[in-house]
PDB file of N, CA and C in Angstrom:
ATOM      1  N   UNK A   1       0.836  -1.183   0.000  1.00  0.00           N
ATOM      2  CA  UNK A   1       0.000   0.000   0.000  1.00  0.00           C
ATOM      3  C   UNK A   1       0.882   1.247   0.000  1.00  0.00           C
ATOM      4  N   UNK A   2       0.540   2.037  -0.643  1.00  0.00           N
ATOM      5  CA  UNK A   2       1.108   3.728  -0.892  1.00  0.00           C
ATOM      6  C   UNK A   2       0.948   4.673  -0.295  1.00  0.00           C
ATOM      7  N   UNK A   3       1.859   5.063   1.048  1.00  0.00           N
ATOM      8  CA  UNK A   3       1.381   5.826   1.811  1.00  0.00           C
ATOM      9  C   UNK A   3       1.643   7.016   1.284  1.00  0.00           C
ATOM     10  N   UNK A   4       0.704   8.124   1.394  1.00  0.00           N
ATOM     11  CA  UNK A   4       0.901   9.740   0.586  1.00  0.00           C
ATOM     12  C   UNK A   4       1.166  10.821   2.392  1.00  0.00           C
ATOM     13  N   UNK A   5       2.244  11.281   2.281  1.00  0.00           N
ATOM     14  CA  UNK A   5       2.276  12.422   3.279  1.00  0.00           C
ATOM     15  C   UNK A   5       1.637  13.661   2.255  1.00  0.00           C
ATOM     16  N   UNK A   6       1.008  14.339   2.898  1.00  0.00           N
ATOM     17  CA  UNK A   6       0.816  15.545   2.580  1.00  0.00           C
ATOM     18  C   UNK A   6       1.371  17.246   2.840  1.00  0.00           C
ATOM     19  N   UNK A   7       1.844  17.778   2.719  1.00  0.00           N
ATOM     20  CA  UNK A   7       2.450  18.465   3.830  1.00  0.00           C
ATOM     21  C   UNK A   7       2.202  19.757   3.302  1.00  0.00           C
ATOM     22  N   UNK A   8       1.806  20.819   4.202  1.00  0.00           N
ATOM     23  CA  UNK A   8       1.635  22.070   4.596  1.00  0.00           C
ATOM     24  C   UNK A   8       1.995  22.774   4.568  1.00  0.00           C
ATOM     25  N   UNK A   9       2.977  23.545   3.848  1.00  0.00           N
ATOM     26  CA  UNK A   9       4.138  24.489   4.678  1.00  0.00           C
ATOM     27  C   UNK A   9       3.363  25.660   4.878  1.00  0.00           C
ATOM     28  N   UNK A  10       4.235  26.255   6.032  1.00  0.00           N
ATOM     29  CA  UNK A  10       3.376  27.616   6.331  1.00  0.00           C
ATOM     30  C   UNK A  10       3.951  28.560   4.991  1.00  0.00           C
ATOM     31  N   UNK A  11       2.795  29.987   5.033  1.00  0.00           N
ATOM     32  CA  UNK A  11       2.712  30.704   4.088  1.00  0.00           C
ATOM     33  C   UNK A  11       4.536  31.613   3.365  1.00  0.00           C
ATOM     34  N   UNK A  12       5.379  31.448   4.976  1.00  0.00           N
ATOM     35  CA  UNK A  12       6.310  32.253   4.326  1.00  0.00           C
ATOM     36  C   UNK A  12       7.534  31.561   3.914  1.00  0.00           C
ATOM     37  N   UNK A  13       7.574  29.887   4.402  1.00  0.00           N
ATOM     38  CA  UNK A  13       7.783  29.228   3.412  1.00  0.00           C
ATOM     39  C   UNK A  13       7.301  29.166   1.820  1.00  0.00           C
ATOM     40  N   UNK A  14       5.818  29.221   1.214  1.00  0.00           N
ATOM     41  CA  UNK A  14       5.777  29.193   0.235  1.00  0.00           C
ATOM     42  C   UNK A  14       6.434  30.129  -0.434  1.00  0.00           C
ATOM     43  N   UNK A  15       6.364  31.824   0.042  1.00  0.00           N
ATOM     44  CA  UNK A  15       6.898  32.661  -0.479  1.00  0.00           C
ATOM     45  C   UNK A  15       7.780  32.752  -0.252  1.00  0.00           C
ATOM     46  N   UNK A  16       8.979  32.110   0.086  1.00  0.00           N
ATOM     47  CA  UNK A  16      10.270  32.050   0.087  1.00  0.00           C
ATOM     48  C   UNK A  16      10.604  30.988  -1.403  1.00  0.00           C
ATOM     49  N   UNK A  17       9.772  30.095  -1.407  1.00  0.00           N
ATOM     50  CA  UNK A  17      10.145  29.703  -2.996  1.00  0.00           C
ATOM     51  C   UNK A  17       9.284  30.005  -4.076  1.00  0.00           C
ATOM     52  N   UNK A  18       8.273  30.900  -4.063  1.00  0.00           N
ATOM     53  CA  UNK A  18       8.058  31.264  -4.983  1.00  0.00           C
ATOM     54  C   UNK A  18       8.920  32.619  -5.371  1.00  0.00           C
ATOM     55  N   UNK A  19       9.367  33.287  -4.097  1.00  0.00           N
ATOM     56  CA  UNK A  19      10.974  34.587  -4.636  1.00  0.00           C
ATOM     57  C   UNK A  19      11.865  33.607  -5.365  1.00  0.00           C
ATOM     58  N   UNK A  20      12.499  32.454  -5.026  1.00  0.00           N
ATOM     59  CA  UNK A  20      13.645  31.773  -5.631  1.00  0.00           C
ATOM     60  C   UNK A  20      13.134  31.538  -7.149  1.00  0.00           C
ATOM     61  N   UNK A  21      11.862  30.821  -7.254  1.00  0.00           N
ATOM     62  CA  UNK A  21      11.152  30.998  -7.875  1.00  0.00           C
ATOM     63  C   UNK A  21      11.107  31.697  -9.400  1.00  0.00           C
ATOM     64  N   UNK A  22      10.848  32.898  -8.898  1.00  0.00           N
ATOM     65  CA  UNK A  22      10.633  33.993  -9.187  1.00  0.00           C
ATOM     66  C   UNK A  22      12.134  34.740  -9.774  1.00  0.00           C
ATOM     67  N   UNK A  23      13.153  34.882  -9.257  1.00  0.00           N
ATOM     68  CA  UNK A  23      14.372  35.014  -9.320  1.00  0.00           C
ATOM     69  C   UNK A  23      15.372  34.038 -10.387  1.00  0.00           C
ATOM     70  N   UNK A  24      14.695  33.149 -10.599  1.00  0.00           N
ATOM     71  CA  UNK A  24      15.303  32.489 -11.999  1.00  0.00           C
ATOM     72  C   UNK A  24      14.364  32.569 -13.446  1.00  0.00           C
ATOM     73  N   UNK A  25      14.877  33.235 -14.125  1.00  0.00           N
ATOM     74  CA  UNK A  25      13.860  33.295 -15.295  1.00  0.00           C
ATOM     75  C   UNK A  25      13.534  31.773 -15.833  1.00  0.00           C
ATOM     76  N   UNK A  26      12.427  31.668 -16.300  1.00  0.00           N
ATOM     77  CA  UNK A  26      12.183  30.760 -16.856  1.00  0.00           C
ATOM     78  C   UNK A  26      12.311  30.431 -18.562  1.00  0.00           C
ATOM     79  N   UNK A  27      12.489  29.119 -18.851  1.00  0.00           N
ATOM     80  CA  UNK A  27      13.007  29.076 -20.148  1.00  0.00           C
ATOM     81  C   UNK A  27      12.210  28.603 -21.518  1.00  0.00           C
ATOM     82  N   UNK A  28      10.882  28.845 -20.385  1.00  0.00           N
ATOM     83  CA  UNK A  28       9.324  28.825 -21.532  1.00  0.00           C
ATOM     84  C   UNK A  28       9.300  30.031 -21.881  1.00  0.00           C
ATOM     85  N   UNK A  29       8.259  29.680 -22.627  1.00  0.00           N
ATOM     86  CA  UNK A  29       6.680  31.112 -22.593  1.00  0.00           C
ATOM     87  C   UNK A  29       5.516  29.981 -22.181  1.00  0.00           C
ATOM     88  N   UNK A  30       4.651  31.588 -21.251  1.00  0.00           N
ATOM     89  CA  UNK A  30       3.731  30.995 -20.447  1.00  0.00           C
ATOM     90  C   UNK A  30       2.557  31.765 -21.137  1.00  0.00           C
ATOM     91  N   UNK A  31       0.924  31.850 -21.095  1.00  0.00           N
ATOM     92  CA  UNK A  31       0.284  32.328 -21.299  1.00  0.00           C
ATOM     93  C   UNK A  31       0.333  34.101 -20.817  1.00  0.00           C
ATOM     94  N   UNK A  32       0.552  33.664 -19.522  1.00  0.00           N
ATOM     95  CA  UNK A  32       0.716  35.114 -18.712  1.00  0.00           C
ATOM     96  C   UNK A  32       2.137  35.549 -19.438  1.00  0.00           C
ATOM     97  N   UNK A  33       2.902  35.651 -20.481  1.00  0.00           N
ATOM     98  CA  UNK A  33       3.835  36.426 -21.060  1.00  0.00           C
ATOM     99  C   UNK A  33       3.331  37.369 -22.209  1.00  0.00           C
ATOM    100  N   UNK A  34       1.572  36.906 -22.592  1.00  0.00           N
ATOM    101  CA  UNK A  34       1.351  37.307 -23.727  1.00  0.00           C
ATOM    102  C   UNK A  34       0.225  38.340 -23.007  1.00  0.00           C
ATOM    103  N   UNK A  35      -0.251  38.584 -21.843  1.00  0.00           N
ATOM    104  CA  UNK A  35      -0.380  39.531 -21.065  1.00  0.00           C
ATOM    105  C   UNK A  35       0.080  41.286 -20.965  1.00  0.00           C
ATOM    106  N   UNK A  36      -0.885  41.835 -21.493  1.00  0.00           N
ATOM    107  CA  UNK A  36      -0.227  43.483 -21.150  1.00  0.00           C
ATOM    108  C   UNK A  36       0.343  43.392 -19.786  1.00  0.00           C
ATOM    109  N   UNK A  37       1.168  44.892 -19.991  1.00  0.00           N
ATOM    110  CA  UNK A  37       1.815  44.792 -18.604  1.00  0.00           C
ATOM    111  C   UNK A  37       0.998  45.368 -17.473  1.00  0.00           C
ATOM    112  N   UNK A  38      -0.003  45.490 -17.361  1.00  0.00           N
ATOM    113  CA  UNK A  38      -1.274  46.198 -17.017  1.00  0.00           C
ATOM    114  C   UNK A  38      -2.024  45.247 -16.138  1.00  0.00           C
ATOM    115  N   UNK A  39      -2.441  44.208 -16.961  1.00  0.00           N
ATOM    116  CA  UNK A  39      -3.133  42.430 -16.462  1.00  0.00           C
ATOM    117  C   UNK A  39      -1.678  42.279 -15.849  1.00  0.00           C
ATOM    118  N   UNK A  40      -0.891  42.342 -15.948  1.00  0.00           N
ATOM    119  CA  UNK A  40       0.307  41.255 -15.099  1.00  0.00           C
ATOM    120  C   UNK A  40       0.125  41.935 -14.001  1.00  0.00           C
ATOM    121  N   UNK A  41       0.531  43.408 -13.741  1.00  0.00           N
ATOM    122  CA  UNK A  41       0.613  43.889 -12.342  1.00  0.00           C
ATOM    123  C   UNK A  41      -1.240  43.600 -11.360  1.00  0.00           C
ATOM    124  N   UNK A  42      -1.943  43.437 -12.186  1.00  0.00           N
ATOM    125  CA  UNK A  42      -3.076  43.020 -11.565  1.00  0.00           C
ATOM    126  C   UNK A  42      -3.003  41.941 -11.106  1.00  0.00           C
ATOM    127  N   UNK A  43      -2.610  40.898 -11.887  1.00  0.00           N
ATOM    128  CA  UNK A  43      -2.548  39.379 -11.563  1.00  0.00           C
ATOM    129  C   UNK A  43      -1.876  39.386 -10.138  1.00  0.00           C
ATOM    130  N   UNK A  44      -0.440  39.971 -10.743  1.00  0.00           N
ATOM    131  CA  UNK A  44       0.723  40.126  -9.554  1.00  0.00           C
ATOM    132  C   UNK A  44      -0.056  40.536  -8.234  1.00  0.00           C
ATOM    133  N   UNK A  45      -1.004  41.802  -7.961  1.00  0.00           N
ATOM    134  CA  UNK A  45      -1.601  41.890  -7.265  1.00  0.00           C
ATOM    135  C   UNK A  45      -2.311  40.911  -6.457  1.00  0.00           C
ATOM    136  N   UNK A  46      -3.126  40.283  -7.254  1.00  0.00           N
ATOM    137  CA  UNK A  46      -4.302  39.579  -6.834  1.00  0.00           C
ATOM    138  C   UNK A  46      -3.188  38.225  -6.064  1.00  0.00           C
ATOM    139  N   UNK A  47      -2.717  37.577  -6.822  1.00  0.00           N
ATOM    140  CA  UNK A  47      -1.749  36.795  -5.703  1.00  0.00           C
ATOM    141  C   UNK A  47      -0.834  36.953  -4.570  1.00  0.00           C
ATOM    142  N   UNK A  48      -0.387  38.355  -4.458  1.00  0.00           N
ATOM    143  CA  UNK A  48      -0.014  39.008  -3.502  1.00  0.00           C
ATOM    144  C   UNK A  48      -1.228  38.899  -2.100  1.00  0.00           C
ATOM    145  N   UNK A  49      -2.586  39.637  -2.498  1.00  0.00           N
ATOM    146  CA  UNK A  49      -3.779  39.523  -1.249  1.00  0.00           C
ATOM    147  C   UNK A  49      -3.905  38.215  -1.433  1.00  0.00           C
ATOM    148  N   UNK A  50      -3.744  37.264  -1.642  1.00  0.00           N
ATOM    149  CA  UNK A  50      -4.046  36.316  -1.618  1.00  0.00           C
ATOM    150  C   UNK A  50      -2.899  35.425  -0.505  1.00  0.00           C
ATOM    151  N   UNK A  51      -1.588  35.662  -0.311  1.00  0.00           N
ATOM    152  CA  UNK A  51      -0.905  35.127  -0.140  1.00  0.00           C
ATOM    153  C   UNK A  51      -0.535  35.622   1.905  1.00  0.00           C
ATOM    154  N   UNK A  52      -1.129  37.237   1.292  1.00  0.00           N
ATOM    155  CA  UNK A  52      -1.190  38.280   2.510  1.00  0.00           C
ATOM    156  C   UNK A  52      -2.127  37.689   3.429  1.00  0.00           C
ATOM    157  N   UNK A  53      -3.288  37.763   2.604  1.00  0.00           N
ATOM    158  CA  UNK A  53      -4.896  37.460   3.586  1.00  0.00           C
ATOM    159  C   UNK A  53      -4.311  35.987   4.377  1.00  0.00           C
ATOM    160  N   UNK A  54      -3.879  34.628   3.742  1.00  0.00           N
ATOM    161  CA  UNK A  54      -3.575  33.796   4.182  1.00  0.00           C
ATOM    162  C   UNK A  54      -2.646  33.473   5.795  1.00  0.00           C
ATOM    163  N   UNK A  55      -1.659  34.889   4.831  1.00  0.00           N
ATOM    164  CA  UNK A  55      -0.710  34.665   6.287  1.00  0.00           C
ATOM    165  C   UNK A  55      -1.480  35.544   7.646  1.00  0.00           C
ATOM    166  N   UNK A  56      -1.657  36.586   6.987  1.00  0.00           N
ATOM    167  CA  UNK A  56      -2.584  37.216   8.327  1.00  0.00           C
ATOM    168  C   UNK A  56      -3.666  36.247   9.309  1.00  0.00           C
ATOM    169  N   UNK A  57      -3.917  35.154   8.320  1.00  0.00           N
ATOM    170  CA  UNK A  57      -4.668  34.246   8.680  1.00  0.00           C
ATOM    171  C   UNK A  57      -3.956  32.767   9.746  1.00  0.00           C
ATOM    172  N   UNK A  58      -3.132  32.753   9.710  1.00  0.00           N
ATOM    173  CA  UNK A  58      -2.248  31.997  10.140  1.00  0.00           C
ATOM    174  C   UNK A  58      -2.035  32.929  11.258  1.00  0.00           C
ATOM    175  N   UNK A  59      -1.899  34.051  11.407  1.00  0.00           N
ATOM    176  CA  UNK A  59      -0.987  35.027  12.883  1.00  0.00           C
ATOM    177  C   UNK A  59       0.105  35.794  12.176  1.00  0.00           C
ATOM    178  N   UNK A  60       0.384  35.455  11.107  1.00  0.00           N
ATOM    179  CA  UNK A  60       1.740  36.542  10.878  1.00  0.00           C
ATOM    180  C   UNK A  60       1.362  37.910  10.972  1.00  0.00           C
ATOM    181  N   UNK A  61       1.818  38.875  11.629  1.00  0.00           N
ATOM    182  CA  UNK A  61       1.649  40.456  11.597  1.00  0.00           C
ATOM    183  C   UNK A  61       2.001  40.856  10.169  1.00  0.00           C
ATOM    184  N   UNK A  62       1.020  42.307  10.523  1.00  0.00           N
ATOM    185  CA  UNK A  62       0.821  42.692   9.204  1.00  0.00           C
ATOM    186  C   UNK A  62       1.965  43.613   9.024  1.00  0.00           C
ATOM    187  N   UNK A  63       2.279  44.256   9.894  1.00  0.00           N
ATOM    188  CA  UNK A  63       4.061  44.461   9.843  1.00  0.00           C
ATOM    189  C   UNK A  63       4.912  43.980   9.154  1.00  0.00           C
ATOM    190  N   UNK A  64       5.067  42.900  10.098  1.00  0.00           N
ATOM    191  CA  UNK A  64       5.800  41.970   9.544  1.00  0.00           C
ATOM    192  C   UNK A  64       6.196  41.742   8.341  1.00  0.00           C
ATOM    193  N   UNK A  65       4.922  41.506   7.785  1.00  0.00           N
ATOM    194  CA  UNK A  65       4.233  41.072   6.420  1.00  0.00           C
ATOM    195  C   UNK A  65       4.951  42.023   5.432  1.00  0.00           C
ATOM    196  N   UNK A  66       4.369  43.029   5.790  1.00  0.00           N
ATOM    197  CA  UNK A  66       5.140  44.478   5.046  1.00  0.00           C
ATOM    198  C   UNK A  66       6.116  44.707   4.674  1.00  0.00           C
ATOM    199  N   UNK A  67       6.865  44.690   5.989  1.00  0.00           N
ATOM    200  CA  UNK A  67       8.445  44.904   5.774  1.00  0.00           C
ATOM    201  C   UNK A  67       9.101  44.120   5.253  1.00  0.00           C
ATOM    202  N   UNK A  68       8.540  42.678   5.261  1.00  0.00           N
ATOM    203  CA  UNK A  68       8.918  41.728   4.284  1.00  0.00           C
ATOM    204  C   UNK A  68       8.723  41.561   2.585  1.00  0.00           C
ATOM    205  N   UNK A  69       7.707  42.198   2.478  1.00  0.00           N
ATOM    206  CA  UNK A  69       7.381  41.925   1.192  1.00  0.00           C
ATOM    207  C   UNK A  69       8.271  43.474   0.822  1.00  0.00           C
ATOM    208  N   UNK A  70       8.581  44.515   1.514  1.00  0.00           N
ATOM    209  CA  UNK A  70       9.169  45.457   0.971  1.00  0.00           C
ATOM    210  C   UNK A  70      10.463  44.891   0.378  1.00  0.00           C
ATOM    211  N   UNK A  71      11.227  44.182   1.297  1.00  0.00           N
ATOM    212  CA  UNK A  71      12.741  43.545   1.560  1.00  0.00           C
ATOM    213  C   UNK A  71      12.494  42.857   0.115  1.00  0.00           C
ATOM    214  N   UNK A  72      11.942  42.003  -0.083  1.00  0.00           N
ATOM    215  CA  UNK A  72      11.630  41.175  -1.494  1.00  0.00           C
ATOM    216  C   UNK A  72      11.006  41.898  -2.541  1.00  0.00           C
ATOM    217  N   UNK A  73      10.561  43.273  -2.400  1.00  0.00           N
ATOM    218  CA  UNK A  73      10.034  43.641  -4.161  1.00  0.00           C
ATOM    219  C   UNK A  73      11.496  44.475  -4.098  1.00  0.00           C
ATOM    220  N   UNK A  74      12.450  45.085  -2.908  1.00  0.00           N
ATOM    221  CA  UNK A  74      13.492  45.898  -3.261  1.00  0.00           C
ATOM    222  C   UNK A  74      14.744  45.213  -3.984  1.00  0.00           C
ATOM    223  N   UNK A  75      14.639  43.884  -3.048  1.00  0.00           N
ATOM    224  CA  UNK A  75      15.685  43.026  -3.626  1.00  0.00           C
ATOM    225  C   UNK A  75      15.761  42.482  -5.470  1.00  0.00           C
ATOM    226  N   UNK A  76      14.103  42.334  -5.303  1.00  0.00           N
ATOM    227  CA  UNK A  76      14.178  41.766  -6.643  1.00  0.00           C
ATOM    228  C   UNK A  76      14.475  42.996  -7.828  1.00  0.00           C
ATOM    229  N   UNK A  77      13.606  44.025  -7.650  1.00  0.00           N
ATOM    230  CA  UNK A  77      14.157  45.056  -8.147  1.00  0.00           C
ATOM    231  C   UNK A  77      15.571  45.309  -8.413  1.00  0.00           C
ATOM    232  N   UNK A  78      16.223  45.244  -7.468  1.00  0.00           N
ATOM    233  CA  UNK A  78      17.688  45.893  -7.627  1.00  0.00           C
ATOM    234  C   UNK A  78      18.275  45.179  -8.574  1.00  0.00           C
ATOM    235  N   UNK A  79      17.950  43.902  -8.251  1.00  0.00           N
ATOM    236  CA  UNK A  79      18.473  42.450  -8.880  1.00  0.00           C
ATOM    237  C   UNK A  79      17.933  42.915 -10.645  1.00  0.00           C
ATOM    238  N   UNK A  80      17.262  43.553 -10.678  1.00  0.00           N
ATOM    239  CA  UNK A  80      16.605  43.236 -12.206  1.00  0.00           C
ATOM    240  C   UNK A  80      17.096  44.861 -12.817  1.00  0.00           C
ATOM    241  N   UNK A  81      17.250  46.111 -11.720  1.00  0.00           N
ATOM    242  CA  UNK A  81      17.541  46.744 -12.864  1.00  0.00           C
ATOM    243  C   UNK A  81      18.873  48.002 -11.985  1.00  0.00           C
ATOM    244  N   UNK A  82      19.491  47.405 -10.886  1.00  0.00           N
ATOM    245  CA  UNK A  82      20.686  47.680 -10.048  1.00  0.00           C
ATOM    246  C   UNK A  82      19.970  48.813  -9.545  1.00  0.00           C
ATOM    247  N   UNK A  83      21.295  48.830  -8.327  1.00  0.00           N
ATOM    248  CA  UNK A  83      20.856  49.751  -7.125  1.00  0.00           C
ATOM    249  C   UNK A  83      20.675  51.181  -7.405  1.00  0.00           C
ATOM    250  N   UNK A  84      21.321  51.485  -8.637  1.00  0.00           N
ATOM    251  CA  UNK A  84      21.370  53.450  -8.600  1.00  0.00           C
ATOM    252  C   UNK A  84      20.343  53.381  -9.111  1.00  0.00           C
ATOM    253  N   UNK A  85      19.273  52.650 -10.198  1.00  0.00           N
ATOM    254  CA  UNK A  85      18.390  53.067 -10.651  1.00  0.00           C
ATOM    255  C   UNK A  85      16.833  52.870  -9.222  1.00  0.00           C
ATOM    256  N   UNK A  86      17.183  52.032  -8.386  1.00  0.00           N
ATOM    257  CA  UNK A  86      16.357  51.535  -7.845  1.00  0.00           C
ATOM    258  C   UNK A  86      16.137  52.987  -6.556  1.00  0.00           C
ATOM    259  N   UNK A  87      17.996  52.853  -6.275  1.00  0.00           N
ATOM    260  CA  UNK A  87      17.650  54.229  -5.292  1.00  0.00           C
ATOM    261  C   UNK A  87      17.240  55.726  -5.720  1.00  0.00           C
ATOM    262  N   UNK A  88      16.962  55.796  -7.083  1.00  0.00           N
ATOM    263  CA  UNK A  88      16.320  57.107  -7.828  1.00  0.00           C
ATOM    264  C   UNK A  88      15.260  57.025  -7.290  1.00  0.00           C
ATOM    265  N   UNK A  89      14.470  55.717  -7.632  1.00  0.00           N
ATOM    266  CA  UNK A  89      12.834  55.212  -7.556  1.00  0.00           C
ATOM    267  C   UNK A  89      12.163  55.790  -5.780  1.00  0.00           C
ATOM    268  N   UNK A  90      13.495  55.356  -5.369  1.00  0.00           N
ATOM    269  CA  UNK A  90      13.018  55.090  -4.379  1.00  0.00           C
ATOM    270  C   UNK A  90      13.016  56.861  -3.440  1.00  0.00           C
ATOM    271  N   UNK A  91      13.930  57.727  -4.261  1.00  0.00           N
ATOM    272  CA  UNK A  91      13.346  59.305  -3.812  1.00  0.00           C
ATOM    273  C   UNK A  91      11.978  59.453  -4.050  1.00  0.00           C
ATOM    274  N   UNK A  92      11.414  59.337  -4.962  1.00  0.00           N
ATOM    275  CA  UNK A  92      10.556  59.612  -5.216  1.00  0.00           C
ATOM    276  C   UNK A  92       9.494  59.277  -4.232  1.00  0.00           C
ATOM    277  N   UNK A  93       9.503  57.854  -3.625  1.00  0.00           N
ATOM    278  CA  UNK A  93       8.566  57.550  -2.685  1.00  0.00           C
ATOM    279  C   UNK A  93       7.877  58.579  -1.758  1.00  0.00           C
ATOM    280  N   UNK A  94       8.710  59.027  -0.725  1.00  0.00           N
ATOM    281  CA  UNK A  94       8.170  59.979  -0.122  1.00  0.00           C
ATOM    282  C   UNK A  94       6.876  61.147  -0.343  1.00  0.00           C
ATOM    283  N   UNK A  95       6.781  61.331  -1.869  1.00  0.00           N
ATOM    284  CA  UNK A  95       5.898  62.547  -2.115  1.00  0.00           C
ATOM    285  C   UNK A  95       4.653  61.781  -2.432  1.00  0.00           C
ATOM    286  N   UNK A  96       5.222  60.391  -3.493  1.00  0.00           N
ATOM    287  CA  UNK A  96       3.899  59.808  -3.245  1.00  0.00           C
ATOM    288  C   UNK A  96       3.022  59.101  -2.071  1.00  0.00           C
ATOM    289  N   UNK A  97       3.852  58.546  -1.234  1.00  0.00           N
ATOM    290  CA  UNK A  97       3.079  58.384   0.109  1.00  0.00           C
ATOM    291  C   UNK A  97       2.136  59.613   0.762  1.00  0.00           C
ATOM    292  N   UNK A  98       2.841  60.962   0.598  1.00  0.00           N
ATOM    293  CA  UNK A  98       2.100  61.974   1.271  1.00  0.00           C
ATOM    294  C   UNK A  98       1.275  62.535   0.321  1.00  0.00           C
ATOM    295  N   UNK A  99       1.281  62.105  -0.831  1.00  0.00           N
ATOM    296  CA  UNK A  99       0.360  62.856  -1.483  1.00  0.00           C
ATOM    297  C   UNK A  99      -1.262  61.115  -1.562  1.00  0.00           C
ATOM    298  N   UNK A 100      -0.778  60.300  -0.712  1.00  0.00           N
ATOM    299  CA  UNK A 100      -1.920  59.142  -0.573  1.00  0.00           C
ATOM    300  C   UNK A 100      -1.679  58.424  -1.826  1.00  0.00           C
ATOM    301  N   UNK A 101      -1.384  57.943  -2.324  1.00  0.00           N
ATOM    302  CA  UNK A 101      -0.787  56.805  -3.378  1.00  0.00           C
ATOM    303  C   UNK A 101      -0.934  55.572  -2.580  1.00  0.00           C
ATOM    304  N   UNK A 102      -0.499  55.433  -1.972  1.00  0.00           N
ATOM    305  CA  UNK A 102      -1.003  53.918  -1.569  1.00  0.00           C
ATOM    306  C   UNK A 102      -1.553  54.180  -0.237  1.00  0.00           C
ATOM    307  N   UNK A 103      -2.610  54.937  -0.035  1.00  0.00           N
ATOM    308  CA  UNK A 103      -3.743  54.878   1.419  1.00  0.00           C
ATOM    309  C   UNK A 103      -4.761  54.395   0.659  1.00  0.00           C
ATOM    310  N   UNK A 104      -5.325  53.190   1.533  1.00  0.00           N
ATOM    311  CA  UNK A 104      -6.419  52.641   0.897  1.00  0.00           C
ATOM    312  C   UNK A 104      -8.004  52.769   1.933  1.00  0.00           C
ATOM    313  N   UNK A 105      -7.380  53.943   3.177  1.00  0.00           N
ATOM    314  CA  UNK A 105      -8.820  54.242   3.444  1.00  0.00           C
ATOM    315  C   UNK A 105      -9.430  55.277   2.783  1.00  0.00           C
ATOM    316  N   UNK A 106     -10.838  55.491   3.385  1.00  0.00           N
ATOM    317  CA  UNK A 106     -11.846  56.452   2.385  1.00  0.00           C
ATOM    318  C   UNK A 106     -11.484  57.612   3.273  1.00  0.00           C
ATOM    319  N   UNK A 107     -11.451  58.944   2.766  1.00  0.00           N
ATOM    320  CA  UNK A 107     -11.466  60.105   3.234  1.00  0.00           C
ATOM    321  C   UNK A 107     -12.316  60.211   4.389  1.00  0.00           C
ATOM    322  N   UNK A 108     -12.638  60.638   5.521  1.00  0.00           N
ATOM    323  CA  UNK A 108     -13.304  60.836   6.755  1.00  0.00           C
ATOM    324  C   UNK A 108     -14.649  61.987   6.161  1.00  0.00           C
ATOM    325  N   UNK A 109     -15.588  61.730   6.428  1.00  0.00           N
ATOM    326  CA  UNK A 109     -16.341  63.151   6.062  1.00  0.00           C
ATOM    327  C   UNK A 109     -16.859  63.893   7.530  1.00  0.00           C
TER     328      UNK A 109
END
């Protein structure tokens, strides 16, 4: 008889190999290559809350969460287009945070 383990890993295991993952190009084409770059960052999105909601779901802080996924879109970034261009990008941040670019509550009335 064929015993099957199944196994679980928690969420930041998965996303630790889907960065490695992620970090080696692949040596297909996939459907999602024939994708505007528009649908990809959506997609990209949508598996991101997906991966978020999970771990929040498990107990990981949303902190946590954050500062992690910052550490991994900076890394991969740098990795894909080096650090001077990345630390340009990254002046810029500041004005868009205060000008609400990524606040996702509703204005108070």
């Amino acid at each position: 008889m064929l015993n099957l383990i199944i196994r679980r890993d928690p969420p930041w295991i998965r996303a630790v190999s889907l960065l490695s993952f992620m970090n080696h190009p692949a040596s297909f084409t996939t459907a999602r290559d024939s994708l505007p770059d528009h649908e990809q960052k959506q997609a990209a999105l949508s598996y991101l809350s997906e991966a978020w909601a999970e771990a929040r779901h498990d107990g990981v802080d949303g902190d946590c969460l954050a500062q992690a996924s910052l550490f991994a879109a900076f890394a991969e970034l740098v990795k894909t287009y080096g650090e001077d261009a990345v630390a340009k990008f990254v002046e810029g941040l500041p004005v868009r945070v205060r000008n609400g670019e990524f606040s996702t509550a509703l204005a108070k009335q």
